[in-house]
Protein backbone atom coordinates (compact mmCIF):
# COMPACT_ATOMS: atom_id res chain seq x y z
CA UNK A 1 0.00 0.00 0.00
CA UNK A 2 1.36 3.34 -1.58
CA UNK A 3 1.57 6.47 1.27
CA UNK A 4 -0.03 9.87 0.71
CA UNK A 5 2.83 11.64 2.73
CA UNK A 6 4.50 14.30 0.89
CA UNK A 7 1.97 14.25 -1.36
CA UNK A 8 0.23 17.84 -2.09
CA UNK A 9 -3.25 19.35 -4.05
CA UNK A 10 -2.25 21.09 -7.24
CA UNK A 11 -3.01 25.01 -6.71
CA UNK A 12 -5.18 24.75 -10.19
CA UNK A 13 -6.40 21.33 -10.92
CA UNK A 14 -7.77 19.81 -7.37
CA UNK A 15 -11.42 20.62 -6.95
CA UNK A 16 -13.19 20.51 -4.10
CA UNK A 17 -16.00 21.72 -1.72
CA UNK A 18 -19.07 21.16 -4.03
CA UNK A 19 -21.55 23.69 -2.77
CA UNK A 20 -25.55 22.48 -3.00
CA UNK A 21 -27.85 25.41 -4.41
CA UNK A 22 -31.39 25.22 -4.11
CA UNK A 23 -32.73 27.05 -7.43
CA UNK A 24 -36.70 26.80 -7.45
CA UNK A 25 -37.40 23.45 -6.48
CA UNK A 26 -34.51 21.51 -7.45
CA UNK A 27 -30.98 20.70 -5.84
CA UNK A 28 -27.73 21.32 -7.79
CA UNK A 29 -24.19 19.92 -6.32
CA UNK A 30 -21.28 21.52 -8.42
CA UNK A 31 -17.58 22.36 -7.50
CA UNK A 32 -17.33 26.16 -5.90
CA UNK A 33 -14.08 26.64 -8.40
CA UNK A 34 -15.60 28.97 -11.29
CA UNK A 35 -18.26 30.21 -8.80
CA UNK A 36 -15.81 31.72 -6.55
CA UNK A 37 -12.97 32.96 -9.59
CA UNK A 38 -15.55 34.43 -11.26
CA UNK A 39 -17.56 36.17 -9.35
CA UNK A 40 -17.04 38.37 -6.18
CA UNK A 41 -21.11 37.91 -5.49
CA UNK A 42 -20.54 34.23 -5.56
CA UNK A 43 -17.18 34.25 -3.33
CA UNK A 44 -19.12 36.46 -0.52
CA UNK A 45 -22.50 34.14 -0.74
CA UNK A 46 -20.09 31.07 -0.26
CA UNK A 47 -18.01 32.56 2.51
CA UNK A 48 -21.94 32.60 4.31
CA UNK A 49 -22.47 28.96 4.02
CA UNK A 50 -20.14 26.87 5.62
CA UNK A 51 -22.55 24.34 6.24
CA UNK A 52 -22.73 20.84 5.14
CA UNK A 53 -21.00 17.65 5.32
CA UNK A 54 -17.19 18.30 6.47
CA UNK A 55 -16.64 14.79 5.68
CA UNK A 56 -17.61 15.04 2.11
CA UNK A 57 -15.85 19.22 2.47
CA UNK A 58 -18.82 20.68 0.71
CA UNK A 59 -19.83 24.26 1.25
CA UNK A 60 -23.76 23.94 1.59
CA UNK A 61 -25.43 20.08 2.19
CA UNK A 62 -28.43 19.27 1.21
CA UNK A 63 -30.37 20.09 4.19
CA UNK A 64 -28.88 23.63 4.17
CA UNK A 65 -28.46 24.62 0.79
CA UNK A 66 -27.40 27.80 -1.02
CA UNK A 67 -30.59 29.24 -2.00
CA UNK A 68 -30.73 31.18 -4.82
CA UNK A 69 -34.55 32.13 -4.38
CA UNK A 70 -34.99 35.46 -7.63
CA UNK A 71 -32.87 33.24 -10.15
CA UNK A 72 -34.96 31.40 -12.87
CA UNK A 73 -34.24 27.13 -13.21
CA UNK A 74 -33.73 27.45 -16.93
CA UNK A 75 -31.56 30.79 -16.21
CA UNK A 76 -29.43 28.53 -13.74
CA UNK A 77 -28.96 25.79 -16.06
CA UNK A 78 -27.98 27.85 -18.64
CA UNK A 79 -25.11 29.18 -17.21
CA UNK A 80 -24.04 25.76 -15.35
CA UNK A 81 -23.92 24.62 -19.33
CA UNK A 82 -21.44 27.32 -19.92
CA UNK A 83 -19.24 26.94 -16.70
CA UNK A 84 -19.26 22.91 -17.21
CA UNK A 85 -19.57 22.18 -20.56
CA UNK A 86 -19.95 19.12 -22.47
CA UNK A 87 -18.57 20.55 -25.48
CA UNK A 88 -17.39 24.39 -26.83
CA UNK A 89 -20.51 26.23 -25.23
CA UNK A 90 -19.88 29.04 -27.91
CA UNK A 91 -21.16 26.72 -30.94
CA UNK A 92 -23.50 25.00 -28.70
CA UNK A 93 -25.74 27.26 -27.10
CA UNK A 94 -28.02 29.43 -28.59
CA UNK A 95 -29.15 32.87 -28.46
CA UNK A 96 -31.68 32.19 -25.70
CA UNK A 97 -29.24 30.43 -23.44
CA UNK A 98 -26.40 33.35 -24.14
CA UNK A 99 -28.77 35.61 -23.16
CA UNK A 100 -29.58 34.05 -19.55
CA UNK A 101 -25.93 33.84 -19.20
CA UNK A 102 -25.16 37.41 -19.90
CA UNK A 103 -27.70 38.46 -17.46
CA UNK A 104 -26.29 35.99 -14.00
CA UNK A 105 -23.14 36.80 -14.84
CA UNK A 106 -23.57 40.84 -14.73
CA UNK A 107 -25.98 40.15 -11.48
CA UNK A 108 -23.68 38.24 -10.16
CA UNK A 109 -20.27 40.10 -11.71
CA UNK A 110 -18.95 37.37 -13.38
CA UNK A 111 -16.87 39.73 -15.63
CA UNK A 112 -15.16 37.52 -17.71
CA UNK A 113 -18.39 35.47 -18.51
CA UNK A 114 -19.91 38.75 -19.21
CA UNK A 115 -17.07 39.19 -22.00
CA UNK A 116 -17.33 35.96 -23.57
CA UNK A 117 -21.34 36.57 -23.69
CA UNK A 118 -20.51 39.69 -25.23
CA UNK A 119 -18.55 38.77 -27.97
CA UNK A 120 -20.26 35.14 -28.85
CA UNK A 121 -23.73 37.23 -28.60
CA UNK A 122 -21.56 40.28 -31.24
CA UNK A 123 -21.40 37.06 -33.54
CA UNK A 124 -24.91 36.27 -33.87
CA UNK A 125 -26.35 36.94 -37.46
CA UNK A 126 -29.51 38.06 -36.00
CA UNK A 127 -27.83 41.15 -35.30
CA UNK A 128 -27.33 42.55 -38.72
CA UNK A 129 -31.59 41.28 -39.99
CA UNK A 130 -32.82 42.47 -36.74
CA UNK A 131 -31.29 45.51 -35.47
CA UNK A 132 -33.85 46.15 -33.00
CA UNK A 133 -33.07 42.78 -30.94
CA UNK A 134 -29.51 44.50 -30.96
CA UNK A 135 -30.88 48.17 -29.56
CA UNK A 136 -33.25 45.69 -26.61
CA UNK A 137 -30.11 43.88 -25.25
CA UNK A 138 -28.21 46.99 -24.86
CA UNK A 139 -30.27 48.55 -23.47
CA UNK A 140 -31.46 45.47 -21.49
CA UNK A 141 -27.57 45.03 -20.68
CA UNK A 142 -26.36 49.06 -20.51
CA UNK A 143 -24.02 47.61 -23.09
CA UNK A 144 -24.31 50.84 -25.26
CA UNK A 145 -22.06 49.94 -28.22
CA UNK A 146 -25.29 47.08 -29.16
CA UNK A 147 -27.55 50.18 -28.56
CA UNK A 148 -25.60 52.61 -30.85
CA UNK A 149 -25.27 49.79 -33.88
CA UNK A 150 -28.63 49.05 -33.51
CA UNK A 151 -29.91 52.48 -33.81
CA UNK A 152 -27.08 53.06 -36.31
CA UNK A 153 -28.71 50.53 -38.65
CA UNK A 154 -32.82 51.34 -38.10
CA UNK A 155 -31.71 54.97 -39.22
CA UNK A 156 -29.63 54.16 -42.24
CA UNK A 157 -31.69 51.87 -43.90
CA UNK A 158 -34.25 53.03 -46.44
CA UNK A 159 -37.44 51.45 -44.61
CA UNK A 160 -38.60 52.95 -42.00
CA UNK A 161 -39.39 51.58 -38.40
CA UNK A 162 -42.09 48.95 -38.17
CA UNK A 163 -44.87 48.49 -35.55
CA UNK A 164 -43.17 45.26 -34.09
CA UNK A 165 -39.80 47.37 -33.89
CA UNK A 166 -41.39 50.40 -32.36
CA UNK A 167 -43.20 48.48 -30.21
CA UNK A 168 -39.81 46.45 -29.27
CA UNK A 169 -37.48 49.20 -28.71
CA UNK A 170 -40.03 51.34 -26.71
CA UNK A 171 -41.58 54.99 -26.64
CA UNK A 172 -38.32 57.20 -26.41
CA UNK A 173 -35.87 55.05 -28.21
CA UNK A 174 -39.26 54.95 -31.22
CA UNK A 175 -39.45 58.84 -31.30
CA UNK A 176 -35.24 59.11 -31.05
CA UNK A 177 -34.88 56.83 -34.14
CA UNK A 178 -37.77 58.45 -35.93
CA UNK A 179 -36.45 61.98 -35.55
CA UNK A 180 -32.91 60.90 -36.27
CA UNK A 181 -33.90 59.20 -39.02
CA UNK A 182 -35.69 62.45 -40.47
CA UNK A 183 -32.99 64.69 -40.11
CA UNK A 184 -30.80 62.61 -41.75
CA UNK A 185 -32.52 61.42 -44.68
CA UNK A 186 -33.50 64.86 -45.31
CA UNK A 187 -29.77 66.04 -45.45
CA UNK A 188 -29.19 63.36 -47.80
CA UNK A 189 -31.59 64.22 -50.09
């Protein structure tokens, strides 16, 4: 029988104290690592549950879970597919599931989440057919250079604004684009 003495956790690689978070009514056990380098929200929650089984060294048991009680299940989920994926999350999630990530990880200031959301969300297509959908998650976001390509695009383009747009990117951002839009299709005239 082989001895463990002398033997030490690698600072990067060894995981462990899973913490348990109660989202709606289901249980989720998952290592602390990316919750706690990630995000200073997560690494001050954690720090308040020491709870659980020192045996097993989790953070929050069962009985005593993490409770994350104004978070959606399918918002949760989504961003557990990012942190632990099965695959490269940026060709396998789609805009739905980028968007529930982009908005935990500015709740929960999960900057460099926030980035990557950012930039796979800059590559979506959808973007440059639906400009509106670009102005809404700015805004949605305050990640103003969507909002000023978005606006950019409804004012440059011959057509004008449609009621499904208007009614999409709200009262002042309607009657912003529509006067922008006049005075510069006038001067171009």
């Amino acid at each position: 029988m082989s001895s463990n003495v002398g033997v030490i956790h690698h600072s990067s690689y060894y995981f462990s104290n899973p913490a348990t978070f109660l989202v709606e009514d289901k249980l989720f056990r998952v290592p602390t690592y990316k919750f706690k380098t990630t995000s200073p929200s997560f690494r001050a929650m954690l720090s308040l549950h020491p709870e659980g089984d020192e045996s097993e060294g989790q953070t929050a048991s069962d009985a005593k879970p993490v409770r994350l009680d104004q978070v959606s299940l399918v918002d949760f989920e989504r961003l557990l597919k990012f942190l632990y994926p099965f695959g490269d999350p940026r060709t396998t999630l789609g805009l739905e599931e980028w968007d529930s990530i982009f908005s935990l990880a500015k709740e929960w200031e999960m900057e460099n989440v926030r980035v990557c959301a950012v930039e796979t969300l800059d590559s979506f297509d959808m973007y440059d057919s639906h400009p509106e959908y670009q102005v809404c998650y700015g805004r949605k976001y305050d990640h103003d250079p969507w909002v000023y390509k978005g606006l950019k695009s409804l004012l440059i383009r011959l057509e004008g604004l449609t009621e499904k747009e208007g009614e999409m990117l709200g009262i002042k951002d309607t009657i912003r684009c529509a006067r922008a839009r006049e005075l510069y299709w006038n001067s171009h005239w």
